[in-house]
N, C-alpha and C. Protein backbone atom coordinates (compact mmCIF):
# COMPACT_ATOMS: atom_id res chain seq x y z
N UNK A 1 -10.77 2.55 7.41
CA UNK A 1 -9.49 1.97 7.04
C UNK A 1 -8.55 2.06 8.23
N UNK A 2 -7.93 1.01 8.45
CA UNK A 2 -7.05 0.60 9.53
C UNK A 2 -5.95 1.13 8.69
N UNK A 3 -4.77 1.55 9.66
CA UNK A 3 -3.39 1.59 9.13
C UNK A 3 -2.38 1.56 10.17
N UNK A 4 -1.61 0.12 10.33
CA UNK A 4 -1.07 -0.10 11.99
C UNK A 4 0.85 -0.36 10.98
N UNK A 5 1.16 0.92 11.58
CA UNK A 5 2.67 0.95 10.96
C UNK A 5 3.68 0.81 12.55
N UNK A 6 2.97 0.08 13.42
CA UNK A 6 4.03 -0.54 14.94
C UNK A 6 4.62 -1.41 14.42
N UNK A 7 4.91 -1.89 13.30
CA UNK A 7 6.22 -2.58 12.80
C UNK A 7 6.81 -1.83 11.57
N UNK A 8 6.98 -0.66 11.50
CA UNK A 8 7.57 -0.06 10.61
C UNK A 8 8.73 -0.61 10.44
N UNK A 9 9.61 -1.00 8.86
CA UNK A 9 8.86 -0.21 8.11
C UNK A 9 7.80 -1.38 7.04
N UNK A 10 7.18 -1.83 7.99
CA UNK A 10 5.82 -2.86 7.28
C UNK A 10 4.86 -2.27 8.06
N UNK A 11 4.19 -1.90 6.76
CA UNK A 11 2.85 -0.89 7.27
C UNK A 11 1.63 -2.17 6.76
N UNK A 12 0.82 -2.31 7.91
CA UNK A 12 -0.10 -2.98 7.31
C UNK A 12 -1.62 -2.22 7.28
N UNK A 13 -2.33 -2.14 6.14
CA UNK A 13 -3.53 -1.52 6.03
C UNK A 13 -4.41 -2.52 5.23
N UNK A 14 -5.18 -2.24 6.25
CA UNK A 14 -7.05 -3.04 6.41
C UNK A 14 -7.91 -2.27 6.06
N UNK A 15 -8.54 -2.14 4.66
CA UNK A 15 -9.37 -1.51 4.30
C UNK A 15 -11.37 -1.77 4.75
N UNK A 16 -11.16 -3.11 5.17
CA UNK A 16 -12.54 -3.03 5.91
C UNK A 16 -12.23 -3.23 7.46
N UNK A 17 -11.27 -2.74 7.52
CA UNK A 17 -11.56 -2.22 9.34
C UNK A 17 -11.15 -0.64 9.71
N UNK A 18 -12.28 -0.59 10.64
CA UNK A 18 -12.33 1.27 11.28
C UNK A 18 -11.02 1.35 12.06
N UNK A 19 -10.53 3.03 11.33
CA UNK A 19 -9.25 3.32 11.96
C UNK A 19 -9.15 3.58 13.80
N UNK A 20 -8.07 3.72 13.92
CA UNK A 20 -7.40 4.02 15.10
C UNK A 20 -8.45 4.80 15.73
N UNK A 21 -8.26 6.28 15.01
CA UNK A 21 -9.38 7.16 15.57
C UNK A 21 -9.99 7.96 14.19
N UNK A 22 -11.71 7.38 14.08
CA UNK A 22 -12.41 7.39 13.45
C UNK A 22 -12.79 8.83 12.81
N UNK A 23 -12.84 9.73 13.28
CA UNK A 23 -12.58 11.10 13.45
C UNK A 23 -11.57 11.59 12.26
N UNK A 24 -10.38 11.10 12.59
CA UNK A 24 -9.21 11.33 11.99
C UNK A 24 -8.90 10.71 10.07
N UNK A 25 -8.64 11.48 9.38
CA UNK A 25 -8.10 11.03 8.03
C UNK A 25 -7.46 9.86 7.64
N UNK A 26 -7.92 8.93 7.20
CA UNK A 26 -6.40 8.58 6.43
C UNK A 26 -5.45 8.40 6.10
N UNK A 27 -6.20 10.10 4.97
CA UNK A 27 -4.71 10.90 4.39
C UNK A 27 -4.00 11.18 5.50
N UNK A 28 -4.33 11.53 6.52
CA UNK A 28 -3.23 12.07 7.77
C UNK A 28 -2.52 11.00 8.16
N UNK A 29 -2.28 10.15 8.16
CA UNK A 29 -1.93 8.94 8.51
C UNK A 29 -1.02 8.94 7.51
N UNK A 30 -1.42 8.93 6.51
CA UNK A 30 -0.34 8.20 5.21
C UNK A 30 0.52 9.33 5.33
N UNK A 31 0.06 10.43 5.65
CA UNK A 31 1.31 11.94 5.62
C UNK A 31 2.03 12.02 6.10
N UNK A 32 1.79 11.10 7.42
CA UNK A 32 2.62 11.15 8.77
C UNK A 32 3.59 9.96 8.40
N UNK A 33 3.23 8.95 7.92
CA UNK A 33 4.33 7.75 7.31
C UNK A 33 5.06 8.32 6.13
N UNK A 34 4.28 9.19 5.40
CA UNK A 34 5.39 9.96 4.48
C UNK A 34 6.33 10.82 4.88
N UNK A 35 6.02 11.65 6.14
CA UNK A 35 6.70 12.75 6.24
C UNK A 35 8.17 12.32 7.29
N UNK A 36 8.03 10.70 7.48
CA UNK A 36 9.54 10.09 7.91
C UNK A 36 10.61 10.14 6.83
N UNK A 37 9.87 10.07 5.83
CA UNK A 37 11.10 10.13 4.88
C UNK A 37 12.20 8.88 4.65
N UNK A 38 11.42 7.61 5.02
CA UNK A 38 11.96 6.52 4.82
C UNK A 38 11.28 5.62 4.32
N UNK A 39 11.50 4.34 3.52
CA UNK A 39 10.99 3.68 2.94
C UNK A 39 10.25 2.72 3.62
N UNK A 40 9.29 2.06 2.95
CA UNK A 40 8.79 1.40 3.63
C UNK A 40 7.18 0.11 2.59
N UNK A 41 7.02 -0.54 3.11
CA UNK A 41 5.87 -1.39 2.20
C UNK A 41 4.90 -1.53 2.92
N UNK A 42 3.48 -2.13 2.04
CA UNK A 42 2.25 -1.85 2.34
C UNK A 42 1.79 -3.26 2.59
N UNK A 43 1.03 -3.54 3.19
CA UNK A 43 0.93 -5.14 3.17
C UNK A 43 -0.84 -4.92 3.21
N UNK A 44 -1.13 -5.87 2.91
CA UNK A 44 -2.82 -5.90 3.31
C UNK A 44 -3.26 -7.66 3.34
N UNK A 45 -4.16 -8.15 4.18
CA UNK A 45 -4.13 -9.15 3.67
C UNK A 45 -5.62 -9.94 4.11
N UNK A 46 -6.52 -9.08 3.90
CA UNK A 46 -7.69 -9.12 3.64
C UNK A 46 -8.33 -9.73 2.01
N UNK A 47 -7.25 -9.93 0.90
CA UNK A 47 -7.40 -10.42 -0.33
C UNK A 47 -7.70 -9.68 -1.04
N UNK A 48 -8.22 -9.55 -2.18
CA UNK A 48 -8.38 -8.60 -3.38
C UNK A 48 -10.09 -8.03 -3.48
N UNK A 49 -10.99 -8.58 -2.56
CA UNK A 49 -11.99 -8.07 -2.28
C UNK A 49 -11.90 -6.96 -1.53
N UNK A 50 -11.93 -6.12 -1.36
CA UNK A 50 -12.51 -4.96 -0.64
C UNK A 50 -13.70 -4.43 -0.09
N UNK A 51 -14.29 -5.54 0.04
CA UNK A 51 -15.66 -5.12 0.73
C UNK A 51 -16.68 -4.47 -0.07
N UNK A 52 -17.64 -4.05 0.52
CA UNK A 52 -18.78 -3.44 -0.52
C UNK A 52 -18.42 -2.15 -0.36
N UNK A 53 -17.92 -1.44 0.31
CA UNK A 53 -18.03 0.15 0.10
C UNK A 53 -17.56 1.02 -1.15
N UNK A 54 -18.67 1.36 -1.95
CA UNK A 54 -18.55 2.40 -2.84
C UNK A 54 -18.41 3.81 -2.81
N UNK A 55 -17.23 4.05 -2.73
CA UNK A 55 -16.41 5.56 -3.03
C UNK A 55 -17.35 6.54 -3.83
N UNK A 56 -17.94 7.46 -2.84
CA UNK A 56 -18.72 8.58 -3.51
C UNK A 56 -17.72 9.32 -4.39
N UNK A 57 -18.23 10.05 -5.58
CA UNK A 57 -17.60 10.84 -6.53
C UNK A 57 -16.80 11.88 -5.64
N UNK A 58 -17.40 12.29 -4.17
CA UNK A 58 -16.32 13.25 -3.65
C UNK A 58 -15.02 12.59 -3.35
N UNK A 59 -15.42 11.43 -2.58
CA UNK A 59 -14.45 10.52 -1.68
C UNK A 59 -13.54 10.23 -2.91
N UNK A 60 -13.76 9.88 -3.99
CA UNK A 60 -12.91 9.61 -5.49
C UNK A 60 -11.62 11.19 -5.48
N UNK A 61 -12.20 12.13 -5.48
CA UNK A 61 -12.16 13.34 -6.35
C UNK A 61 -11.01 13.52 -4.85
N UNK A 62 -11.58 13.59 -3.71
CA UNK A 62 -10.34 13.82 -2.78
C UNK A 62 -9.09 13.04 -2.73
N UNK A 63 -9.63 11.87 -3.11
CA UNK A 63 -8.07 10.70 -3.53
C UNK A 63 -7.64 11.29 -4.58
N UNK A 64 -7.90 11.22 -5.39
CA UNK A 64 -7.13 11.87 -6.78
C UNK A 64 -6.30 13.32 -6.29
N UNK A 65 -6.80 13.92 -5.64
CA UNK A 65 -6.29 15.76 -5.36
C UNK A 65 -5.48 14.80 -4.34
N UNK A 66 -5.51 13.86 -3.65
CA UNK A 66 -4.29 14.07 -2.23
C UNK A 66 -3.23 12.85 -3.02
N UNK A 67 -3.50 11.94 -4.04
CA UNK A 67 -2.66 11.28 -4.18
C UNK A 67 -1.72 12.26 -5.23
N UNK A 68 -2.19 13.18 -6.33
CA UNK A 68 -1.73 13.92 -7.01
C UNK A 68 -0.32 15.17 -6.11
N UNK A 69 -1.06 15.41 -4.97
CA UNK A 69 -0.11 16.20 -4.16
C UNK A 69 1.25 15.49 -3.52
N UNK A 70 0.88 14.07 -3.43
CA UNK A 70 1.85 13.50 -2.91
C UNK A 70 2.57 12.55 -3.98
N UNK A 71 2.45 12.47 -5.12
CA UNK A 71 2.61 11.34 -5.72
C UNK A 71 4.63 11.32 -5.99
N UNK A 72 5.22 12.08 -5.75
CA UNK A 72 7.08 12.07 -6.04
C UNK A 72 6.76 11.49 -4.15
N UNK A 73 6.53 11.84 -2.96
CA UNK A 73 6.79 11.44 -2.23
C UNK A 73 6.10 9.86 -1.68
N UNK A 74 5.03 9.53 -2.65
CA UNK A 74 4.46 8.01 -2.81
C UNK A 74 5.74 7.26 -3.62
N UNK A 75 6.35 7.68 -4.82
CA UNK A 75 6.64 6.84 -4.98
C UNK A 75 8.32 6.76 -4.92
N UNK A 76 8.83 7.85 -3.76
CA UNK A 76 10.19 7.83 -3.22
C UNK A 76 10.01 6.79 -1.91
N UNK A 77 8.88 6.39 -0.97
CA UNK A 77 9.09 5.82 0.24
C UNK A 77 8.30 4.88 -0.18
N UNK A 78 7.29 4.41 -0.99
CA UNK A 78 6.39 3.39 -0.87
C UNK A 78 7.22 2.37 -1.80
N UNK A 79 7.90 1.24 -1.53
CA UNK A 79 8.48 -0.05 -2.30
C UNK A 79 7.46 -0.75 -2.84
N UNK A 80 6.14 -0.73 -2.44
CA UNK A 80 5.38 -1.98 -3.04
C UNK A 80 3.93 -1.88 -2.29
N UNK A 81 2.69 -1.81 -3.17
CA UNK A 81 1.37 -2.05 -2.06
C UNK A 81 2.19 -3.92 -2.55
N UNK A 82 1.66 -5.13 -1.05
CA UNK A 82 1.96 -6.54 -1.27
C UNK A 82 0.27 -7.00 -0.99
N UNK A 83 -0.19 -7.86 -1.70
CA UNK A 83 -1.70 -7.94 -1.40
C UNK A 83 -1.27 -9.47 -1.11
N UNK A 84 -1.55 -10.29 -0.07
CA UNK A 84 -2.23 -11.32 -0.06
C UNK A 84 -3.41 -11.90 -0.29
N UNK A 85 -3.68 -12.87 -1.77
CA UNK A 85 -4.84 -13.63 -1.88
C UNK A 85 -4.59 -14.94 -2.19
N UNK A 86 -5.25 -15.97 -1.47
CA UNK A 86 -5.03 -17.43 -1.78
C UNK A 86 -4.92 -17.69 -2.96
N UNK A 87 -6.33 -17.14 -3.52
CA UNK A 87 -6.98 -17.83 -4.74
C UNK A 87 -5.75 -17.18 -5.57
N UNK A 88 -5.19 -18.14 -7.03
CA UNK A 88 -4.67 -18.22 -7.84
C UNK A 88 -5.57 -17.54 -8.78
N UNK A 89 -6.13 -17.78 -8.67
CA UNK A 89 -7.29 -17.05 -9.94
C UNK A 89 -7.43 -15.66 -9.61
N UNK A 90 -7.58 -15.18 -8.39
CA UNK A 90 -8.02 -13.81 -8.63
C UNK A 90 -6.61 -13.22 -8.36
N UNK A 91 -5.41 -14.13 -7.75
CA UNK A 91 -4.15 -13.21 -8.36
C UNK A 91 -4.02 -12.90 -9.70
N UNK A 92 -4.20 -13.90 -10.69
CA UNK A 92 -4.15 -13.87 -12.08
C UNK A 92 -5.21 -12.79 -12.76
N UNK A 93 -5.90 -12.64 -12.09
CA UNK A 93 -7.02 -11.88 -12.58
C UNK A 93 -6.98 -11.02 -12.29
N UNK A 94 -6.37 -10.09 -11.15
CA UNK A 94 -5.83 -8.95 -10.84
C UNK A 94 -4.54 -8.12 -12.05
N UNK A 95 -3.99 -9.10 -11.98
CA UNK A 95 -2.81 -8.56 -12.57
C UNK A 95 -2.56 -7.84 -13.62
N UNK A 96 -3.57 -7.57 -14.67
CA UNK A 96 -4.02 -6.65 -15.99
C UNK A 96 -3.99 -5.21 -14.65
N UNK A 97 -4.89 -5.08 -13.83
CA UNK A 97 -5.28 -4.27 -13.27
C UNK A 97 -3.92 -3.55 -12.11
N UNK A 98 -2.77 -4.01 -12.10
CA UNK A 98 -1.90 -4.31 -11.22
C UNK A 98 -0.58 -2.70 -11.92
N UNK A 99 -0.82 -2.87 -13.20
CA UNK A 99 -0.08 -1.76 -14.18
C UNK A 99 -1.11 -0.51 -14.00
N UNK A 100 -2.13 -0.48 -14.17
CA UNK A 100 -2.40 0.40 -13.79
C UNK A 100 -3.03 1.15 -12.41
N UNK A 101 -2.42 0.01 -11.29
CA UNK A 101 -2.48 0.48 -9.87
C UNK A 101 -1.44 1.19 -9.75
N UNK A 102 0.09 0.35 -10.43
CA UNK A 102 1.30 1.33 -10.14
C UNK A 102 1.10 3.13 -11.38
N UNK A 103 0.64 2.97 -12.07
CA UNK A 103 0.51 4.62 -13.24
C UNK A 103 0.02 5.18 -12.09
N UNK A 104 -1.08 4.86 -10.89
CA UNK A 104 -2.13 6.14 -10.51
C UNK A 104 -1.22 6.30 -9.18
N UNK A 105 -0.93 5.02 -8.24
CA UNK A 105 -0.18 5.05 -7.05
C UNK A 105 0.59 5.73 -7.10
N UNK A 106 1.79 5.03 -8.39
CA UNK A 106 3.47 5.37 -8.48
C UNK A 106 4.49 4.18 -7.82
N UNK A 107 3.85 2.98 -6.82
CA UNK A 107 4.57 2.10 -6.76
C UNK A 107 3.79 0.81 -7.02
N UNK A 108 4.49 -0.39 -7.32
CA UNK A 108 4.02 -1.63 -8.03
C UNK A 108 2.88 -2.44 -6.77
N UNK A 109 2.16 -2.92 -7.07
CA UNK A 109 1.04 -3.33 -6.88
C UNK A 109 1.60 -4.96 -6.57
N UNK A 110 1.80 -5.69 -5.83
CA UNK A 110 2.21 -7.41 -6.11
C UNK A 110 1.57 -7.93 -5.19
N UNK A 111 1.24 -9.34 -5.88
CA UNK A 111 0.45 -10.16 -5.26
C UNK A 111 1.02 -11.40 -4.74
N UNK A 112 0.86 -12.50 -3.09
CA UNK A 112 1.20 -13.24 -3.31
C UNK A 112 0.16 -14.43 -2.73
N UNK A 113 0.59 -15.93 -2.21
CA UNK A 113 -0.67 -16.30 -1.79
C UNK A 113 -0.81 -16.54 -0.45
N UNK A 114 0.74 -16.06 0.54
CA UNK A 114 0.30 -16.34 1.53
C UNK A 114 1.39 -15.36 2.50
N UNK A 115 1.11 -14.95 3.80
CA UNK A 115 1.57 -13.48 4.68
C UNK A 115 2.89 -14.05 4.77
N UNK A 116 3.55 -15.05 4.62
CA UNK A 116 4.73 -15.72 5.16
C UNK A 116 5.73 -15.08 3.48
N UNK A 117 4.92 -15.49 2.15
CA UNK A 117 5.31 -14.99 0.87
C UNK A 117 5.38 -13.47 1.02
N UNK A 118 4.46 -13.10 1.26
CA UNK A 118 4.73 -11.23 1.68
C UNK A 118 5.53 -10.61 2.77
N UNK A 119 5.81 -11.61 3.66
CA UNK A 119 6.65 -11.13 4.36
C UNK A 119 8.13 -11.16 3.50
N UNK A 120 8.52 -12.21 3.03
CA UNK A 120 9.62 -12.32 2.92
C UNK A 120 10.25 -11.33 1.50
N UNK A 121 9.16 -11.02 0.54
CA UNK A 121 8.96 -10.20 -0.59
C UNK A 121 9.26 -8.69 0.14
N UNK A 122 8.32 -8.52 1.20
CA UNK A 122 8.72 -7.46 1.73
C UNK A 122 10.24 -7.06 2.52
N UNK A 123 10.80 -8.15 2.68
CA UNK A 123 11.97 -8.04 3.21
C UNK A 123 12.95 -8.07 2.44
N UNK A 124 13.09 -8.52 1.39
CA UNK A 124 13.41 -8.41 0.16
C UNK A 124 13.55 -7.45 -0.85
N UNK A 125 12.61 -6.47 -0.81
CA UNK A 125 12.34 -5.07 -1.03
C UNK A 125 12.78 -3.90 -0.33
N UNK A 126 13.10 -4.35 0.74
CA UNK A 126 13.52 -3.37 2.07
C UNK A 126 15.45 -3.62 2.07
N UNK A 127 15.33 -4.68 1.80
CA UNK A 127 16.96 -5.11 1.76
C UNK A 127 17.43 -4.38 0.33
N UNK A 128 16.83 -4.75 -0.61
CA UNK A 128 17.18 -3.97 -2.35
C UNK A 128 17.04 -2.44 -2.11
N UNK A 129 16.70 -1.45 -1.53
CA UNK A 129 16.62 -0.36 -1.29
C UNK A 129 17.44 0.08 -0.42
N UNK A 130 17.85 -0.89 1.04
CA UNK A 130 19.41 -0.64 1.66
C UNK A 130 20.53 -0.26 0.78
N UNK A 131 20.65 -1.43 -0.07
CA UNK A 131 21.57 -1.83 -0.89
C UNK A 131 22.19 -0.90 -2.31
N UNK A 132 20.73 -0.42 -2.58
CA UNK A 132 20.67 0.68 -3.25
C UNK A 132 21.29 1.88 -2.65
N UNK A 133 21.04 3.01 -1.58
CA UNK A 133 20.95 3.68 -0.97
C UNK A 133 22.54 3.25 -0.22
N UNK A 134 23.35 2.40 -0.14
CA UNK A 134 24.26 2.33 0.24
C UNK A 134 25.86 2.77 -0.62
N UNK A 135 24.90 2.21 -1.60
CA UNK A 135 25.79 2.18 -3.70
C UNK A 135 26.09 3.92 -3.36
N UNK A 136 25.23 3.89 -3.07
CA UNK A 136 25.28 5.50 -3.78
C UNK A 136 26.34 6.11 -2.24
C-alpha cells in the first residue's frame, strides 16, 4: 500500500501499489498523518476493486487492534475515505456497504466518478471543517 500525503492535507492511498519503504508499516504511516493533528481526506482512485490480495486472519486481527486504538483519533482528522469509480453501477453497489465502512473506520466512505469530482468534494470538506473550527 502506497500512501503519498506531499499534498497534504489530500492524502492519496493506492492499495495495489508497494509503499515508499517496503519494510516499513502502514500503520506507521497513518500514525504519523495522525499524530499532526490536523484534518485531512483520503482519496484513492484505483476504483472499488482492490485487487486480489486476501487479508490473512492475522493481517485482519492487526487492523482491527490498530484501528480500535486509534479510532477517536480516525475519526477527529479523517473527513472522508473519497473513492473514485467510473462505473455507476459499482458506485451504486457499493453504497449498502459504504454505512458500514464509516461504523468500523469512524469516517464516511463517498464515492464519485471522476478525480476532478473528488477533488472538489475534497475541498469542500476541508473548507466545512475550516469553517467549523473557526465558529467555535
Amino acid at each position: 500500500m502506497l500512501i503519498d500525503a506531499s499534498q497534504f492535507p489530500l492524502v492519496w492511498i493506492r492499495f495495489n501499489a508497494p509503499g515508499a519503504d517496503p519494510e516499513a508499516s502502514p500503520f506507521a504511516e497513518f500514525e504519523a498523518l495522525l499524530a499532526r493533528k490536523e484534518v485531512f481526506v483520503l482519496l484513492n482512485d484505483e476504483g472499488l476493486d482492490k485487487g486480489d490480495h486476501e487479508h490473512s486472519p492475522e493481517e485482519k486481527k492487526q487492523t482491527v487492534l490498530w484501528m480500535k486504538r486509534h479510532k477517536s483519533e480516525l475519526r477527529a482528522f479523517i473527513k472522508a475515505g473519497i473513492y473514485i469509480e467510473p462505473s455507476t453501477a459499482k458506485r451504486l453497489a457499493t453504497k449498502a456497504f459504504a454505512s458500514v465502512y464509516e461504523k468500523f473506520w469512524g469516517y464516511p466512505m463517498l464515492m464519485v466518478a471522476t478525480r476532478d469530482q473528488a477533488l472538489a468534494l475534497a475541498q469542500t470538506l476541508l473548507r466545512s471543517e475550516q469553517a467549523e473550527t473557526r465558529a467555535l
